[in-house]
Each structure stands twice: as C-alpha cells, then as structure tokens.
Protein backbone atom coordinates (compact mmCIF):
# COMPACT_ATOMS: atom_id res chain seq x y z
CA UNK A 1 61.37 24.18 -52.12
CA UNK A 2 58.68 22.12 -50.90
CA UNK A 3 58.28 18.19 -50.89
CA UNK A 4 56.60 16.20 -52.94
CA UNK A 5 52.68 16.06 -52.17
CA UNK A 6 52.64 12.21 -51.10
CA UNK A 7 49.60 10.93 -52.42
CA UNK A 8 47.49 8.12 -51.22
CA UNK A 9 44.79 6.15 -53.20
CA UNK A 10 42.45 4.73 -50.87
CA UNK A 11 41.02 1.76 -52.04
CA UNK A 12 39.92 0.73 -47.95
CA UNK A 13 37.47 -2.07 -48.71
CA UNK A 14 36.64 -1.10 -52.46
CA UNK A 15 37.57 -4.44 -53.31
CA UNK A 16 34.67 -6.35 -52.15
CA UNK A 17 37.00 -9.01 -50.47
CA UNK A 18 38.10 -9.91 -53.80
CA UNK A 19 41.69 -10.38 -54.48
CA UNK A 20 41.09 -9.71 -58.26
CA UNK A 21 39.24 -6.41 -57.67
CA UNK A 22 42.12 -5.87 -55.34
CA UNK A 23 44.55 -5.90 -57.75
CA UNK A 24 42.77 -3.85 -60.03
CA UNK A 25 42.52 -1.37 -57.26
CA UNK A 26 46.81 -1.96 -57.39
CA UNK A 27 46.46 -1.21 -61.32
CA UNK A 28 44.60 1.69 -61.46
CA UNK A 29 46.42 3.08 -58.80
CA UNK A 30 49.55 3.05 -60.16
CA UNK A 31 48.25 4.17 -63.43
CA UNK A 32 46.50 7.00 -61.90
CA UNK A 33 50.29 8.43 -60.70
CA UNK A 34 49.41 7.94 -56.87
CA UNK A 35 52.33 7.30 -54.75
CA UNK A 36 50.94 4.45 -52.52
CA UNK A 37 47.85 2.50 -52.37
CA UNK A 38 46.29 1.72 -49.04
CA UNK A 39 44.01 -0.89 -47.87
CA UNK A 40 42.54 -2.01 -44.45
CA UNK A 41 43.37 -4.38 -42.58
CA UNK A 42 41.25 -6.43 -39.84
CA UNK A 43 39.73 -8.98 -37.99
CA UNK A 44 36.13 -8.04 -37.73
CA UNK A 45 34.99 -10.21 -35.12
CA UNK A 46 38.34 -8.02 -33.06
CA UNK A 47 37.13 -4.91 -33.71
CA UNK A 48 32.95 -4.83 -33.97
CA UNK A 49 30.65 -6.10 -31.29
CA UNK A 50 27.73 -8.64 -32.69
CA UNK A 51 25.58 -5.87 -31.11
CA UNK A 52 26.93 -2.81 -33.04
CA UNK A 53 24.67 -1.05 -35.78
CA UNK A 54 25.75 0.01 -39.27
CA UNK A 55 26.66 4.17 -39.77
CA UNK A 56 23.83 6.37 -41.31
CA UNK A 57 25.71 6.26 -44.82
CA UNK A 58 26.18 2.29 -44.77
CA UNK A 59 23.14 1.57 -44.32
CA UNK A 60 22.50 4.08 -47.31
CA UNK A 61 24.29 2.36 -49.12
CA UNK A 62 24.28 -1.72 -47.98
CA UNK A 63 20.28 -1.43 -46.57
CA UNK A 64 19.97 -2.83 -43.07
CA UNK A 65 19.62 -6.54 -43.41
CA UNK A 66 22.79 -7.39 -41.87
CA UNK A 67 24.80 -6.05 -38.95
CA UNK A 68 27.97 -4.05 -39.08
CA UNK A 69 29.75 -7.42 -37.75
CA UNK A 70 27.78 -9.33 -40.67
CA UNK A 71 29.28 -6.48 -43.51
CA UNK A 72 32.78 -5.86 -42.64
CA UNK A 73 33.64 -10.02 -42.31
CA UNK A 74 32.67 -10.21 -46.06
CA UNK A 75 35.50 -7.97 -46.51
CA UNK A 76 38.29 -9.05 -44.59
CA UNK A 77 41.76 -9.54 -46.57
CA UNK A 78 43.54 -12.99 -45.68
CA UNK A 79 47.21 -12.53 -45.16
CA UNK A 80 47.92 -14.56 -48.23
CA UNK A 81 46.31 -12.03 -50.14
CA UNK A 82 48.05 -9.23 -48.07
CA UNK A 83 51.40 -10.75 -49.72
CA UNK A 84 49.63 -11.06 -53.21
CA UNK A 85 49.08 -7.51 -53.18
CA UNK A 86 52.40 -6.51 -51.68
CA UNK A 87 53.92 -8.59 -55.04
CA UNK A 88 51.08 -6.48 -57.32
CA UNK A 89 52.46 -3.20 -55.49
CA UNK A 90 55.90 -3.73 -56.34
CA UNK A 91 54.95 -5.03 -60.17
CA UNK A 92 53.78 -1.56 -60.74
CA UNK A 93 56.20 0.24 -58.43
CA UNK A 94 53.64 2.08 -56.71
CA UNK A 95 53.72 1.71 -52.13
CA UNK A 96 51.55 -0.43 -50.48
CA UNK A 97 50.18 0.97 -47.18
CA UNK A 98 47.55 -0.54 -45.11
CA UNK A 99 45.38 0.52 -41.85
CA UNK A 100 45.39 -1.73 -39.10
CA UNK A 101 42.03 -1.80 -36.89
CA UNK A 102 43.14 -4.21 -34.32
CA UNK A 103 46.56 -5.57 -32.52
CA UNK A 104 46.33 -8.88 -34.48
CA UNK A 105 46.16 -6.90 -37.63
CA UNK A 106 49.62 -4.52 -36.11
CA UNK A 107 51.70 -7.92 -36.08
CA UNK A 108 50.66 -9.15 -39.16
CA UNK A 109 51.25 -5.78 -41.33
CA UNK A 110 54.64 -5.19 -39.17
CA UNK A 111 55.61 -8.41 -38.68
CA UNK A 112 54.59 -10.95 -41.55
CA UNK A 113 53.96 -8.19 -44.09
CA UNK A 114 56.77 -5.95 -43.47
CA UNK A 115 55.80 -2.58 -44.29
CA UNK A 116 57.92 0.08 -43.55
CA UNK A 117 54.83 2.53 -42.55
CA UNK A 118 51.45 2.21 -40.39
CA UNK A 119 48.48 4.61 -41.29
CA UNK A 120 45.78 4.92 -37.84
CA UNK A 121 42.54 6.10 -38.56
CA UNK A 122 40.57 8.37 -37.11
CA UNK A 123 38.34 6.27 -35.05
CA UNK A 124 41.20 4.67 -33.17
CA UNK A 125 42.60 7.79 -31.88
CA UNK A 126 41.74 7.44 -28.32
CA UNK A 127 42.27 3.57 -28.88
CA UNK A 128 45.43 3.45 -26.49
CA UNK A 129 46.36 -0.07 -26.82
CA UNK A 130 46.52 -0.34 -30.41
CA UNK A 131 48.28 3.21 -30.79
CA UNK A 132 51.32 2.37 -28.19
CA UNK A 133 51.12 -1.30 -29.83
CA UNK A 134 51.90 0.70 -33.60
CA UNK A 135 54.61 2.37 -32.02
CA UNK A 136 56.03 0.18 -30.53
CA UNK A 137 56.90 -1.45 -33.76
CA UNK A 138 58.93 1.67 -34.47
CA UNK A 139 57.68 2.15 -37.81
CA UNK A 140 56.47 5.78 -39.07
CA UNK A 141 53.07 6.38 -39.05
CA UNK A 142 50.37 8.66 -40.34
CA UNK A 143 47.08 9.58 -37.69
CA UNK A 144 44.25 10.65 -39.39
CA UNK A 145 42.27 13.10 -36.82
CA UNK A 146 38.72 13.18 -37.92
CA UNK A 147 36.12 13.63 -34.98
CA UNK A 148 38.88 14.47 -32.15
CA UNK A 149 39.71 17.77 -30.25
CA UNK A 150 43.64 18.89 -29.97
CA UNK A 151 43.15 18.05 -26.52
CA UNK A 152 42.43 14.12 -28.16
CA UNK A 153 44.82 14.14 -30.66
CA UNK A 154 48.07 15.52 -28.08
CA UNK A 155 46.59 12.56 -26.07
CA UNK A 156 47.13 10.14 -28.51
CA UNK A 157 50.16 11.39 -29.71
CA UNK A 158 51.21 10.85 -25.87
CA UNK A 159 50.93 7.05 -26.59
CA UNK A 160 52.55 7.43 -29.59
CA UNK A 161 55.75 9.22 -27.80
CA UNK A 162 55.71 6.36 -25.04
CA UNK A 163 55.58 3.87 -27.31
CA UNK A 164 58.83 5.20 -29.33
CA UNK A 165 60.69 6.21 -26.23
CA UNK A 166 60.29 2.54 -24.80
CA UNK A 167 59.89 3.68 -21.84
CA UNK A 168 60.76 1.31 -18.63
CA UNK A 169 57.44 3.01 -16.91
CA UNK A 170 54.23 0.83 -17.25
CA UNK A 171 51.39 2.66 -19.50
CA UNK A 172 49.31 5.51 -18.14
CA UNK A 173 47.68 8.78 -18.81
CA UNK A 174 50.67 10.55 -16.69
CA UNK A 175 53.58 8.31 -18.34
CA UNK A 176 52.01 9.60 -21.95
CA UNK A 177 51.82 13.03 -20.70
CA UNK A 178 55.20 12.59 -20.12
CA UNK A 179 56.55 11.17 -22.76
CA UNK A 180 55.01 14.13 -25.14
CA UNK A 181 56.43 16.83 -23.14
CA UNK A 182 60.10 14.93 -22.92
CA UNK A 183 62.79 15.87 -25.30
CA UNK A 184 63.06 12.30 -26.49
CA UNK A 185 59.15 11.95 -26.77
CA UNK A 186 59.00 15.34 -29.46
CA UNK A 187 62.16 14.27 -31.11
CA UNK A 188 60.47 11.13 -31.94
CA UNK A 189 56.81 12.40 -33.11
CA UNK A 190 58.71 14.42 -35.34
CA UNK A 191 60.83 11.79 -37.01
CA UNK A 192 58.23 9.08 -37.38
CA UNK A 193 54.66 10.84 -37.34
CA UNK A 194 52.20 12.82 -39.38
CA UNK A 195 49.15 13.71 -38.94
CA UNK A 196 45.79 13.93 -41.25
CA UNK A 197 43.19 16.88 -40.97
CA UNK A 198 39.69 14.70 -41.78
CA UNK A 199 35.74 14.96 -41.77
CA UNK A 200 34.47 11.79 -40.79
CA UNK A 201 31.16 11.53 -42.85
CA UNK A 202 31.10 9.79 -46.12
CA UNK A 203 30.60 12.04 -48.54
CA UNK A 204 31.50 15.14 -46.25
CA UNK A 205 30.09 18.28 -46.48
CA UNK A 206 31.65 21.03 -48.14
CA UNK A 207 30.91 22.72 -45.20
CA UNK A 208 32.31 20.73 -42.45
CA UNK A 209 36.12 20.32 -44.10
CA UNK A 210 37.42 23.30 -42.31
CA UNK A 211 40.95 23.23 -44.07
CA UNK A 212 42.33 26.21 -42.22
CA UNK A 213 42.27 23.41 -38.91
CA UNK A 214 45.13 22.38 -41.01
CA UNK A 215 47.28 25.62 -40.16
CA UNK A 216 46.32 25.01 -36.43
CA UNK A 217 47.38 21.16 -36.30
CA UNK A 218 50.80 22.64 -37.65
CA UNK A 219 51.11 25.24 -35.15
CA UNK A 220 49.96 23.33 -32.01
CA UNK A 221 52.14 20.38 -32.73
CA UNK A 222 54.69 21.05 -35.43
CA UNK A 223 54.29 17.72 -37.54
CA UNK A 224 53.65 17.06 -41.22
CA UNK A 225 50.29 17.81 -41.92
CA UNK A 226 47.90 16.46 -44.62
CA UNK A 227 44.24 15.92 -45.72
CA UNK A 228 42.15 12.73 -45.72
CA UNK A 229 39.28 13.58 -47.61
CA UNK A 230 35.79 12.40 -48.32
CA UNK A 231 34.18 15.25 -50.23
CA UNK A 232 32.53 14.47 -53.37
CA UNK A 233 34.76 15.45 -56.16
CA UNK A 234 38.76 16.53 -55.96
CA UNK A 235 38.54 20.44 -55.78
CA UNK A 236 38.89 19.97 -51.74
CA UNK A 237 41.93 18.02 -52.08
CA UNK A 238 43.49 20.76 -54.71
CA UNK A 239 42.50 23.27 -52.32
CA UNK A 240 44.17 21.27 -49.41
CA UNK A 241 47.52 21.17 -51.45
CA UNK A 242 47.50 24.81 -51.97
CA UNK A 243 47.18 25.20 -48.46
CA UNK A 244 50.21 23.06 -47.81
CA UNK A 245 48.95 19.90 -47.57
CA UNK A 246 51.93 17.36 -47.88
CA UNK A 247 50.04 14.27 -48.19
CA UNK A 248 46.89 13.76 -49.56
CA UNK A 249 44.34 10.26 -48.99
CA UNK A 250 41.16 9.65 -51.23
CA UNK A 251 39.45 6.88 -51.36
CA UNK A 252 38.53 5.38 -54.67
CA UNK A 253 36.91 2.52 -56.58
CA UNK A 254 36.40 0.87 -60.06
CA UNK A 255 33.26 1.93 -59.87
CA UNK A 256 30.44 3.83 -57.72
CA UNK A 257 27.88 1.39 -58.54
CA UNK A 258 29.48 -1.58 -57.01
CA UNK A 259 27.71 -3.26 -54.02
CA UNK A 260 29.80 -1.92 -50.76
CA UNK A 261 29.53 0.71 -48.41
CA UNK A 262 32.42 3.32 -49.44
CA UNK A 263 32.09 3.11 -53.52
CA UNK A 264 29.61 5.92 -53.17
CA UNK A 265 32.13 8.21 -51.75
CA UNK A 266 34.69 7.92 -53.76
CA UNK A 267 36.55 8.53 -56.66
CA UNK A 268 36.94 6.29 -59.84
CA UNK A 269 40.22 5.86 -61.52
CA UNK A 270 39.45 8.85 -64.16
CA UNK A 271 38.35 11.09 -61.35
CA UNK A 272 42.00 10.03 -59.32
CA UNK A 273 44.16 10.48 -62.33
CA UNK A 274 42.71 14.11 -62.84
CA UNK A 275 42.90 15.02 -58.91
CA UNK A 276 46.41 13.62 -59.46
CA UNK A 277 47.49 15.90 -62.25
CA UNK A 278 45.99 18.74 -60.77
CA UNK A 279 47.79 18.51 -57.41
CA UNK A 280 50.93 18.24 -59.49
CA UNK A 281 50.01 21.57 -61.41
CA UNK A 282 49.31 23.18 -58.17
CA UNK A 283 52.88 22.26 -56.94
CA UNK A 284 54.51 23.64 -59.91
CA UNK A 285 52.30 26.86 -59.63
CA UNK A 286 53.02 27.39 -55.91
CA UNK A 287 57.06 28.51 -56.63
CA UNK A 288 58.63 30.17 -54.32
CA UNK A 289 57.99 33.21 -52.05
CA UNK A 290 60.02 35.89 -54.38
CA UNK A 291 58.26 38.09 -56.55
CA UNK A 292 60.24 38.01 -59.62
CA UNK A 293 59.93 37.73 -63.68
CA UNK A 294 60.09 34.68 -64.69
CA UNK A 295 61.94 33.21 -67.48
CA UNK A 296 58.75 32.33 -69.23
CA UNK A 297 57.24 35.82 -69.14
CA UNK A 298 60.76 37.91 -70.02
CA UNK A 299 60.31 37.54 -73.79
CA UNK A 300 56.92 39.34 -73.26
CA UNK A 301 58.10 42.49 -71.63
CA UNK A 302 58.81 44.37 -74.49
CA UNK A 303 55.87 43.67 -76.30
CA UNK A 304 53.37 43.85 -73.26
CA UNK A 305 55.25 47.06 -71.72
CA UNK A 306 55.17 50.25 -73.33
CA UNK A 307 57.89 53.12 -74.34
CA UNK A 308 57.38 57.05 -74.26
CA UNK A 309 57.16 57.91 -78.04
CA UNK A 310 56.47 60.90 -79.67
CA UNK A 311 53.07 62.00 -79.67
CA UNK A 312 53.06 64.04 -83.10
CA UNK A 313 56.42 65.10 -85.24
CA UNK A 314 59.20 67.04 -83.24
CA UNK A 315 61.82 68.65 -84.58
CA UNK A 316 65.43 68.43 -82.91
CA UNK A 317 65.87 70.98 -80.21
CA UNK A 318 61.92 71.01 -79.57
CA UNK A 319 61.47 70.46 -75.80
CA UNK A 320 59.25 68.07 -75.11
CA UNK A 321 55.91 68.65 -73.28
CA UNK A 322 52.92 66.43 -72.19
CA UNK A 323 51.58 67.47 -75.59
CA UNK A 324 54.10 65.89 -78.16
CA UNK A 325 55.00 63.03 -75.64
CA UNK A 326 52.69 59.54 -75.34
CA UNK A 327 53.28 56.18 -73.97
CA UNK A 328 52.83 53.06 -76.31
CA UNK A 329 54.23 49.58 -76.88
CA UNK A 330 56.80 48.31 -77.65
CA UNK A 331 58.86 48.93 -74.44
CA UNK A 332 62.22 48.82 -75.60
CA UNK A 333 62.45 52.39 -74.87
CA UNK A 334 62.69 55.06 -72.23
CA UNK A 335 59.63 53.68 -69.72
CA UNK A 336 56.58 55.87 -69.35
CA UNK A 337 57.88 55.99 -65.12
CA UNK A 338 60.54 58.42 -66.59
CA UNK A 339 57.48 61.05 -68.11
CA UNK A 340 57.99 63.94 -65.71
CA UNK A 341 61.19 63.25 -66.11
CA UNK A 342 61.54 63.85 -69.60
CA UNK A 343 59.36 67.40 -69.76
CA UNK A 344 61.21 70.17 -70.88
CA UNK A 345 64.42 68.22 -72.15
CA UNK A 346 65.54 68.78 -75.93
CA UNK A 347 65.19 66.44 -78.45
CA UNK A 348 68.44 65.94 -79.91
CA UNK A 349 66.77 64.32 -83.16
CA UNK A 350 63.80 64.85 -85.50
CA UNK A 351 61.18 62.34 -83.98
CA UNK A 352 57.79 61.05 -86.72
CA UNK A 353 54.75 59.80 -84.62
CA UNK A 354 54.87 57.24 -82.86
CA UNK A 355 58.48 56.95 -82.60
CA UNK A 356 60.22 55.91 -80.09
CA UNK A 357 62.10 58.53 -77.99
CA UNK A 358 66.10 57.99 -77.38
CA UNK A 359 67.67 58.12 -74.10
C-alpha cells in the first residue's frame, strides 16, 4: 500500500510581506486539505548582490524599476511573524514548512522556530555551505532539483551525507564524496532526505517537465521522490502522482492579480482544493498490483456476463448444436467459454428460447 501523497501548498512570497495575507495563505491552505504550508525564509541583503538583475518572468510580472535586491526586501518575513504563523499553522492543524535561502535564515527556522523539517530549493543545490549548515541541524529535509545534472544533485547530496555523519574531517569535495559512498552517509540520506523533480521557469512549459526524470532520480539514488511544480494548471501534478510522486509542492495565492512576482504562476485556493481532491482520487484509483474483481463490480457480473441459452425450443434428449445454442445475459448460467464444450450433449429437459441451459 502506498503512503500518503504529502502535499505542499506553496505560498513562497504570495503574501506580499503581509502578515495578514500570510495568514490567509495559512487559511486557505488548510481549507484546501494540503498537508503543510510552506513559506520562504530570508535575508535579502544575504542572499542577492545590489548588482543582480530580476529573472525574465519577474520582470514580467514586477516591470524593471527596481532591482532584484530592491523586490525581495519588500518581502522578507520578520521572525515575529515566523512565530505568528507557526501559532496560525497549528490553529488549523495544517504543517508549517519554510525554505531557508541563507545560514542566518537555517538558525532561525531550526533554532528559534523549531521546525522539525528544512525544504532547499533548487537554486541552492551547489550552495555547499548552506546545504552541510541544514544538515547539520539534523533535521529531515526535502531538495528540490530543478536546473541540476545527477552528477549536481549526488554532489550535493555529498554535503548532505557529511553533514549528518558529523564527520571529524574538515569540508571538501573528497570528504563529501566520501561521506555519500560510506555506509553511514546512505543510511542517513535515506532516513532524513527526499528529493523534488522541478522545472525552474515560472509558469513551466508543458514541455520541459519531463516526469519520467522522476523514475531515474529513484533509480540512481533510491530516495523519496516528488514533484515541485510550476505548470499552469494541476493536470501535471495529477500526472506526477500517478507516476508515484509521494510529495507534491505548488505554489499558490489569493489571487493572480495581486502585485508580486509568483501570483502569476500559481494556483488560487479553488484551483488547490480541486488539485487536492484529485490527487486523492488518483490514490484511491491506483490499488494494488493484482488483477482482481472488485467488491464494487461483483454484483454486476451476472447482469453484464452472459449464459449459453437455448437458441430456439429443444426438446429433452435433443443434442445440442451451434444451431439451437446462443449466448445471452444474464450469466448465472453455464458460461459461453464452455460452447464447444456443450455440442453434441443431450438435453435432459425441454428448453423455450432464450432459456437458460442447466449444467
């Protein structure tokens, strides 16, 4: 029987900086029937140089007045409103998650928060520093691998290994490489991480998802493996579930019109609570592996199946032939497999039409 799809509603920076959006994010959420709710947390003057430019789709969607720097501050989360939303999470009994970007951000969500599970995004995955520092807190985690290689993502799950081994070596490429091929290193990814199949782009192309990379992150590394998505619509992650997807993040919003650069790409609470329900359908639907009747469809056998029956009247002792034999519902009788069978034996009764024929 497989687990649970865990399902998590991205609200990233959907909430504008406001804690009141925020917790409307919490709301809807929970409502919705997700399973956690994540947000991001940062210090943007850590994590984007003064000099770094906005990506094609936020400047799409926040014009180009401002600098990255300039339109990530205005949507930094205090810690204070970290806890508020921690207290909102638990109102509602839905998870709160949150990505760190930056080591400042690791201590406060491990440390001052407490949560009891790190998701890394994609464009930290060759950020060594802040991978061994989120494993070194010993808390599970979720990677998501958009933009990287296998050869990038065994890398960084080399830091990751390292950091949950403790190792008494000092960091380095060859002390990672180690620590992923050790016994201790493997028994460790496989307790504490998962990883995320992703297309960076925002909204990604139908095209560019490549879900069957999904079956190859299991394969070369043996770990839970999910979708982040960031196609327009939920049919992808559906699709992703079917698969065997075992977690599931999409990013959502109160609404697409809000000022911001994700609200575009995402889904709004009506759009969540439908992807929701339908990934629950599809778990239901997938069953098992045996091919079996099931309960449901038993009663309908006898009305959906069909019995041999007599073609036209026969009298008893009449042989019967492929001429006064025919097959037609209801099955409760002798099944039309047994024809051939039946040629040339005696009926030991007067049959009408379209009765049925006696063992």
């Amino acid at each position: 029987m497989r687990r649970k799809t865990f399902i998590i509603a991205e609200a990233g920076v959907n909430h504008n900086g406001s804690l009141e959006l925020a917790k409307e994010l919490v709301y809807q959420a929970a409502v919705a029937g997700a399973d956690a709710v994540k947000f991001q947390t940062f210090k943007a003057k850590n994590i984007i140089s003064k000099y770094a430019e906005k990506a094609d789709y936020q400047k799409k969607t926040t014009g180009t007045q401002e600098s990255q720097l300039e339109m990530v501050e205005k949507l930094e989360m205090t810690a204070d409103m970290h806890e508020e939303l921690v207290a909102h999470c638990k109102t509602f009994g839905i998870k709160f998650l949150s990505t760190p970007f930056d080591l400042e951000s690791i201590e406060l969500l491990a440390e001052r928060i407490g949560v009891d599970q790190l998701k890394l995004p994609s464009g930290e995955i060759t950020n060594a520093p802040l991978l061994l520092k989120a494993a070194m807190t010993g808390l599970p985690l979720i990677l998501s691998t958009g933009m990287s290689t296998l050869g990038e993502i065994e890398e960084a799950l080399g830091v990751l290994a390292f950091g949950y081994v403790h190792s008494d070596q000092p960091p380095s490429i060859q002390a990672f490489q180690r620590a992923f091929a050790s016994v201790e290193g493997q028994r460790a990814l496989q307790q504490k991480v998962s990883l995320l199949h992703c297309t960076t782009e925002y909204p990604a192309p139908f095209a560019d998802v490549n879900l069957k990379a999904m079956d190859t992150l299991v394969t070369a590394f043996g770990l839970p493996v999910g979708l982040s998505d960031h196609t327009e619509g939920i049919a992808v992650p559906i699709a992703a579930v079917a698969r065997g997807a075992i977690i599931i993040e999409k990013h959502f919003t109160l609404d697409k019109n809000l000022p911001g650069p994700d609200h575009k790409a995402s889904l709004e609470p009506q759009e969540l609570k439908q992807m929701i329900e339908s990934i629950r359908q599809i778990e239901l639907a997938l069953g098992t592996n045996l091919k079996l009747p099931t309960p449901s469809e038993l009663k309908n056998k006898l009305v959906a199946r069909k019995s041999l029956v007599a073609a036209r009247s026969i009298k008893k002792g009449e042989p019967f032939t492929k001429e006064n034999l025919t097959a037609k519902r209801p099955g409760k009788g002798i099944a039309p497999m047994f024809f051939w069978e039946m040629i040339g034996k005696r009926a030991t009764k007067d049959y009408q039409p379209d009765e049925v024929i006696e063992p």
